[in-house]
N, C-alpha and C. Protein backbone atom coordinates (compact mmCIF):
# COMPACT_ATOMS: atom_id res chain seq x y z
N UNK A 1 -102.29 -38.01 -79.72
CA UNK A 1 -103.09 -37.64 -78.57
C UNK A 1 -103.78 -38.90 -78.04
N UNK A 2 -103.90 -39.09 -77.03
CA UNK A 2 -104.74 -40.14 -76.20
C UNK A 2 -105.47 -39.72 -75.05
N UNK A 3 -106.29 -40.57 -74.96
CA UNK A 3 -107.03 -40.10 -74.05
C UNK A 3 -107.86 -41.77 -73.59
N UNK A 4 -107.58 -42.00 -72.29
CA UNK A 4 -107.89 -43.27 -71.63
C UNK A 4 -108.81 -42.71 -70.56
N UNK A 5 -110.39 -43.68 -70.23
CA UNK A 5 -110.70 -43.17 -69.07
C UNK A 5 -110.90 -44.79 -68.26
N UNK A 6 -110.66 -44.90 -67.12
CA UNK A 6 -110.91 -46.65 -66.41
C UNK A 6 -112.70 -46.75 -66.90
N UNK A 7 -112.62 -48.08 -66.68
CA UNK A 7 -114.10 -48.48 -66.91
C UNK A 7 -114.49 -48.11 -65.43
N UNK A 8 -115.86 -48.18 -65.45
CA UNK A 8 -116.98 -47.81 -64.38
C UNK A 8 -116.43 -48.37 -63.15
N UNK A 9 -116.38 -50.01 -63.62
CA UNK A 9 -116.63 -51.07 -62.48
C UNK A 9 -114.94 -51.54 -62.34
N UNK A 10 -113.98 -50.64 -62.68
CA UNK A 10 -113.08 -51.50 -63.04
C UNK A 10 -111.90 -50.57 -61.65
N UNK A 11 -110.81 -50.94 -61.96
CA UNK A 11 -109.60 -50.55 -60.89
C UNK A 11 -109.14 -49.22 -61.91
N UNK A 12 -108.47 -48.23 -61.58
CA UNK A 12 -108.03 -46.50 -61.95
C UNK A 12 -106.63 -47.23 -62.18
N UNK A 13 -106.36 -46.53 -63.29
CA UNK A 13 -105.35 -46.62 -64.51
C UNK A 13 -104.22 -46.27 -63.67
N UNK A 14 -102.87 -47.17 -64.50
CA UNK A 14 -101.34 -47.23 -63.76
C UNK A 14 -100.90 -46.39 -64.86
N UNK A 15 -100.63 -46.58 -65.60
CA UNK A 15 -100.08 -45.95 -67.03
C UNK A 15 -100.36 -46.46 -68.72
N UNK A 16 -100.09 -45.15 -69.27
CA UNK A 16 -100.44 -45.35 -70.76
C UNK A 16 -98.99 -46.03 -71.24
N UNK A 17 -99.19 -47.03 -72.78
CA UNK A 17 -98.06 -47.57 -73.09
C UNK A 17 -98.43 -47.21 -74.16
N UNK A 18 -97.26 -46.82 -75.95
CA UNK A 18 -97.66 -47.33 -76.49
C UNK A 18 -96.69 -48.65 -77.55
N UNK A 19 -97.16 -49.59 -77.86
CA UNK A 19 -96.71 -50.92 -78.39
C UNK A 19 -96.05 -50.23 -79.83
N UNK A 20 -94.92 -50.61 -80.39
CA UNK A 20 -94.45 -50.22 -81.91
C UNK A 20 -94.08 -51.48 -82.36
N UNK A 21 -94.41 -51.96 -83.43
CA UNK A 21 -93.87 -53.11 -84.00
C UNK A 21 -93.37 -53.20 -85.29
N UNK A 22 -92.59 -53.22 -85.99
CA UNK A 22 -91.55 -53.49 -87.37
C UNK A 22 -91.25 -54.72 -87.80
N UNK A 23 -90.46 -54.42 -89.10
CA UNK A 23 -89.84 -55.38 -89.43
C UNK A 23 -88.26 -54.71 -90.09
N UNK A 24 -87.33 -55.83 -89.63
CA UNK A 24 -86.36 -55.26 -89.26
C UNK A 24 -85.42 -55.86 -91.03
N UNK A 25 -84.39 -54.69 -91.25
CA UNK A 25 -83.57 -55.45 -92.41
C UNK A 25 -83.84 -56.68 -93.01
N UNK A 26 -83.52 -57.97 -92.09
CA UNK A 26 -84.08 -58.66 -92.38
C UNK A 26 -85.30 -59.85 -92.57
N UNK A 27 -86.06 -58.86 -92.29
CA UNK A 27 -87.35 -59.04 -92.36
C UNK A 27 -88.05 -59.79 -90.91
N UNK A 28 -87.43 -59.62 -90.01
CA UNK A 28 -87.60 -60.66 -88.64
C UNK A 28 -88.97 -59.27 -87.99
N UNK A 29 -89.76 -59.54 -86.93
CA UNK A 29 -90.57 -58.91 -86.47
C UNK A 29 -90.01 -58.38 -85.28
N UNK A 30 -89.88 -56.75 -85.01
CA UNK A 30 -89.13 -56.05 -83.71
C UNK A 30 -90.27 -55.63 -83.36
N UNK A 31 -90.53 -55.47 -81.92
CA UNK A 31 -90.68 -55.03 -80.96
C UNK A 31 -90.50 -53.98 -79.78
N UNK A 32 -91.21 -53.04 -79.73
CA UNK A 32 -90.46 -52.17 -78.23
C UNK A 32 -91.97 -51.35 -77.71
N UNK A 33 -91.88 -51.36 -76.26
CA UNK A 33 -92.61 -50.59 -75.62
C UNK A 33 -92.46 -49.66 -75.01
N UNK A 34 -93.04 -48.14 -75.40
CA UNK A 34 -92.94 -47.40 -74.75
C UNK A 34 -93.97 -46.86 -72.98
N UNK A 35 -93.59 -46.41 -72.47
CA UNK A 35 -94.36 -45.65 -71.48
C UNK A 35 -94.88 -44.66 -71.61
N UNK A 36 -95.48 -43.59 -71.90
CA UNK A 36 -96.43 -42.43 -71.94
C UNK A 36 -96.49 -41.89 -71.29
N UNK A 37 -97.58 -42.30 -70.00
CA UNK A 37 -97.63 -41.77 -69.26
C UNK A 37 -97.94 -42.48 -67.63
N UNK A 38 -97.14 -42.11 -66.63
CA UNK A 38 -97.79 -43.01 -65.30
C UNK A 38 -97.94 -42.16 -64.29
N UNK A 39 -98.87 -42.58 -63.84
CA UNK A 39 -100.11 -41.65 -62.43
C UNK A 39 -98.83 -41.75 -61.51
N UNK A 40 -99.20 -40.54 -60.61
CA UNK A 40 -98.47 -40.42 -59.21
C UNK A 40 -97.25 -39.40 -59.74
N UNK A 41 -97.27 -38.94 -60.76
CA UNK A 41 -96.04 -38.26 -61.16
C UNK A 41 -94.60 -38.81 -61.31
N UNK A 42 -95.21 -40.47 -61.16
CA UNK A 42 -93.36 -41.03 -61.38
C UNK A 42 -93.39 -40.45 -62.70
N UNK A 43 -92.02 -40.69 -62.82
CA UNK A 43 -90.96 -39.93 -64.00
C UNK A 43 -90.90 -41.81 -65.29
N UNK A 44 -90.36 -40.78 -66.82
CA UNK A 44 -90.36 -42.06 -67.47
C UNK A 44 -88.90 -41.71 -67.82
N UNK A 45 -88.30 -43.06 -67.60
CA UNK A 45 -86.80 -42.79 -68.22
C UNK A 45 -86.06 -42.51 -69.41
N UNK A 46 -84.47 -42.68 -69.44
CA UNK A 46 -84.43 -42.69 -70.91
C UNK A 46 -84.46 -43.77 -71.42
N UNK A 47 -84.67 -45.11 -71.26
CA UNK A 47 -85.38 -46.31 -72.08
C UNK A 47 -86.83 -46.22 -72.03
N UNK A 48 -88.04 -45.00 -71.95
CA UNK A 48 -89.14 -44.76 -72.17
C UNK A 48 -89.79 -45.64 -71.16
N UNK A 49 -89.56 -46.17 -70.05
CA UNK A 49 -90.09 -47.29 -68.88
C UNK A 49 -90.73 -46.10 -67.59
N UNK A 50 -91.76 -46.65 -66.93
CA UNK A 50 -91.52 -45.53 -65.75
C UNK A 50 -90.48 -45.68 -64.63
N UNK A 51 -89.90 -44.69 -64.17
CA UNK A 51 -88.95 -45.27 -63.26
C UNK A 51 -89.20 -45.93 -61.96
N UNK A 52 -90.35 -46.11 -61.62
CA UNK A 52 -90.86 -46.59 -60.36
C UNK A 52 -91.90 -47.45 -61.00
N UNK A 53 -92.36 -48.96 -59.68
CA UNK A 53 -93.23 -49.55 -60.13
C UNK A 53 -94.23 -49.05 -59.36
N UNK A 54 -95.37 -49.94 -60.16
CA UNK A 54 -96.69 -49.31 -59.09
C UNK A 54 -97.01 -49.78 -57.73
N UNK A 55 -97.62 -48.86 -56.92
CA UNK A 55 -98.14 -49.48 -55.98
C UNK A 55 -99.55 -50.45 -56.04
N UNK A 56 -99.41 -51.22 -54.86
CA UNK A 56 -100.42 -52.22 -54.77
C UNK A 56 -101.25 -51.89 -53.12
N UNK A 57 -102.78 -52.05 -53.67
CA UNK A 57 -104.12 -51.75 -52.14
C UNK A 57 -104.61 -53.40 -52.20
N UNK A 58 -104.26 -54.59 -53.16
CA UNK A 58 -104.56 -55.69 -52.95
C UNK A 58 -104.67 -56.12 -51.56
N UNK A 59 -105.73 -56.20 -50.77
CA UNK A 59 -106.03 -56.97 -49.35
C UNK A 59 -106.09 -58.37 -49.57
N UNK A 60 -105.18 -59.47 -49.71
CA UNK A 60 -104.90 -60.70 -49.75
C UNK A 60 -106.07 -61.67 -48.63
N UNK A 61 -106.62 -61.35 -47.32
CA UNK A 61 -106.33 -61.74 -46.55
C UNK A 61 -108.52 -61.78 -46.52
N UNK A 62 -108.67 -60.34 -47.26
CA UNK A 62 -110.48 -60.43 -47.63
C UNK A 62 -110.50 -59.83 -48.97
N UNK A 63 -109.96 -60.79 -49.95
CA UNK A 63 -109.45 -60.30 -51.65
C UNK A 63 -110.60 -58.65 -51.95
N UNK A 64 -110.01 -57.96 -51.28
CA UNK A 64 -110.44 -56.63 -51.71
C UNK A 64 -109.61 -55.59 -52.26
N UNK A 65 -109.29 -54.50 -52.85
CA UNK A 65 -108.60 -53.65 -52.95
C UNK A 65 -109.52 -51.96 -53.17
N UNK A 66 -108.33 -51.27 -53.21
CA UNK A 66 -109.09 -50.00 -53.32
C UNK A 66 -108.84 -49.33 -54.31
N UNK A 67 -109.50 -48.56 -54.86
CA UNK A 67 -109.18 -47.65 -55.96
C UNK A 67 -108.82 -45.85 -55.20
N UNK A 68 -107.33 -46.28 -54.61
CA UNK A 68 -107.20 -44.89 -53.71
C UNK A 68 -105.46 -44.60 -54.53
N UNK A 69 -105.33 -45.28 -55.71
CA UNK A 69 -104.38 -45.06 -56.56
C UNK A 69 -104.62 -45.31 -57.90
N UNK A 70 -103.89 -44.24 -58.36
CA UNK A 70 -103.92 -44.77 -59.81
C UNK A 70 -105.22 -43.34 -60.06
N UNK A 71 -105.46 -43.25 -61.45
CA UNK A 71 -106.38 -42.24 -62.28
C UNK A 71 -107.45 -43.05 -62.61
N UNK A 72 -108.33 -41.76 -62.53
CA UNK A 72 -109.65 -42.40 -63.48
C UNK A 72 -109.50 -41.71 -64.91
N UNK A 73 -108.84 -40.84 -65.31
CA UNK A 73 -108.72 -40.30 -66.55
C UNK A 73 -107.01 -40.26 -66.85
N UNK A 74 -106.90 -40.14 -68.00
CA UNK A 74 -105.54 -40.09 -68.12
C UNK A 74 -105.04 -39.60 -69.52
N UNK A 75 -104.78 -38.05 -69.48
CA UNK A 75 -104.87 -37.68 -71.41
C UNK A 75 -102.93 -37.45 -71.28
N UNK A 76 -102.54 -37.68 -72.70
CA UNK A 76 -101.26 -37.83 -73.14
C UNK A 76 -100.90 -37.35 -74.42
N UNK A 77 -99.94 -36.75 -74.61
CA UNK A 77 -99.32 -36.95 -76.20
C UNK A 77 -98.12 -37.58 -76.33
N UNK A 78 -97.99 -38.37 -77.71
CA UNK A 78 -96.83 -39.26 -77.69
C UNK A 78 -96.35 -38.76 -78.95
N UNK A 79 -95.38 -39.07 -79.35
CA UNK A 79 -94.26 -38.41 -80.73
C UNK A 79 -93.54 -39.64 -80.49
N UNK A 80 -93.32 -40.51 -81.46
CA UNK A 80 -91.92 -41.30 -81.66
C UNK A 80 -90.83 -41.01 -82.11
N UNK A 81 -89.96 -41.59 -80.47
CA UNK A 81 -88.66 -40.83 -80.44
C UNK A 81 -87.62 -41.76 -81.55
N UNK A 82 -88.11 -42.40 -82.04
CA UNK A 82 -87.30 -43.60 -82.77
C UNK A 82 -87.63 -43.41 -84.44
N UNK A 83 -88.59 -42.66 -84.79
CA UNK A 83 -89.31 -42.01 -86.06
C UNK A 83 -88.58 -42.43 -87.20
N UNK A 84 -88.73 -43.07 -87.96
CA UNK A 84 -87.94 -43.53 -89.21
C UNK A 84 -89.43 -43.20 -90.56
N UNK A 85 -89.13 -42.28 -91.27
CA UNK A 85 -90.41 -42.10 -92.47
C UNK A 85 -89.96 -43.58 -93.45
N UNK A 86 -89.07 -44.18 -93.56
CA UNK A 86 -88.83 -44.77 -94.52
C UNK A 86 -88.94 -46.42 -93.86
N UNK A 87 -89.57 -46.40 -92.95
CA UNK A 87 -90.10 -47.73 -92.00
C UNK A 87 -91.39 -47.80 -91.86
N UNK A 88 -91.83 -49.00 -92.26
CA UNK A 88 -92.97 -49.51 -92.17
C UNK A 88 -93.25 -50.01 -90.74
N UNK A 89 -94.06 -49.12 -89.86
CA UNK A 89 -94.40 -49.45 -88.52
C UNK A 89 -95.71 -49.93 -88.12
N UNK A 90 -96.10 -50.37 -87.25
CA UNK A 90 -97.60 -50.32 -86.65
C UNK A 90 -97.65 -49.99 -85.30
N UNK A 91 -98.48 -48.90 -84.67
CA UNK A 91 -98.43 -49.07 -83.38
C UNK A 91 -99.74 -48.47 -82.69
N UNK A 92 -100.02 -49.02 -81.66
CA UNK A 92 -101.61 -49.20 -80.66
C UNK A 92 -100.92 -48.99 -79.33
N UNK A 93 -102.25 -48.49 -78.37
CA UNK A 93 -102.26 -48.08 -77.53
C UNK A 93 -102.60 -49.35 -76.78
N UNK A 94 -101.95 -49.33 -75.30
CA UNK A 94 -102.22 -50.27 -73.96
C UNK A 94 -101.91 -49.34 -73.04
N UNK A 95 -103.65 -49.71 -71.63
CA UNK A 95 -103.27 -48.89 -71.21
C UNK A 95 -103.53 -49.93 -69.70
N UNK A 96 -102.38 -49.99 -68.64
CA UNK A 96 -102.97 -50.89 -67.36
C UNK A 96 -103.55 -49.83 -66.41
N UNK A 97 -104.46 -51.04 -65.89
CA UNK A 97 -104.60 -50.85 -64.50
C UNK A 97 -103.92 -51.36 -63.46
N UNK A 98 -104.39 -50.19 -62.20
CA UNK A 98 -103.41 -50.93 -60.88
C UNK A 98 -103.84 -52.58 -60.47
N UNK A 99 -102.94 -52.86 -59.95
CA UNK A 99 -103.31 -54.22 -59.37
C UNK A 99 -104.91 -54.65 -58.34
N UNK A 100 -105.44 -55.56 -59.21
CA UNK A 100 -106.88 -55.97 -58.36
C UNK A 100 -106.55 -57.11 -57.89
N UNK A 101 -107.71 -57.75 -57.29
CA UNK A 101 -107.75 -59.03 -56.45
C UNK A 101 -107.70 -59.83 -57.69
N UNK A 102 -107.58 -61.60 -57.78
CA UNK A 102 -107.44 -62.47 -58.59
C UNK A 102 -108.64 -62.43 -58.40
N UNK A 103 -109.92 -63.15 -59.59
CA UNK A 103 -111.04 -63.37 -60.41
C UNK A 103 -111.54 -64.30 -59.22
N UNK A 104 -110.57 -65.66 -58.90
CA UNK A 104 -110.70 -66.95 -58.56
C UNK A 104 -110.62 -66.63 -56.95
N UNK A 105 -110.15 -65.68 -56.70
CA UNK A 105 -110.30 -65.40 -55.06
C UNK A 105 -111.90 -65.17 -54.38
């Protein structure tokens, strides 16, 4: 179960990920990311990605943007579709936000 809410001051959430990491036969470190969940009702595929990217309110021109996309809350359940009991896994939650203005603008 998850449950993400955006910070106060911050830009409304694109989607939940979550990170899995292993070690493989021979002992090398694997990697894979899943998708969860993403605002707007895009769909997640069958490589667990969303099928659409996000949109962007970035105003380039007076570095502003809007928070008129994306969630302020965002609850999920995840099950790993890759589930091995006899694998030593680790895995954490990431969750983005939509695109803001650069810091330095």
């Amino acid at each position: 179960m998850i449950r993400a809410l955006r910070d106060v001051d911050g830009a409304n959430l694109d989607r939940v990920q979550i990170v899995k990491g292993w070690l493989n036969s021979t002992g090398a470190l694997q990697e894979k990311v899943y998708d969860v969940m993403c605002y707007d009702n895009r769909s997640i595929n069958s490589k667990g990605l969303c099928d659409k990217p996000v949109g962007n309110t970035v105003d380039i021109t007076t570095a502003t943007y809007t928070n008129s996309i994306g969630e302020a809350l965002m609850l999920a359940y995840w099950q790993d579709p890759d589930f091995d009991p006899k694998q030593q896994a680790f895995y954490y939650v990431r969750v983005l936000e939509i695109s803001t203005r650069r810091w330095s603008t």
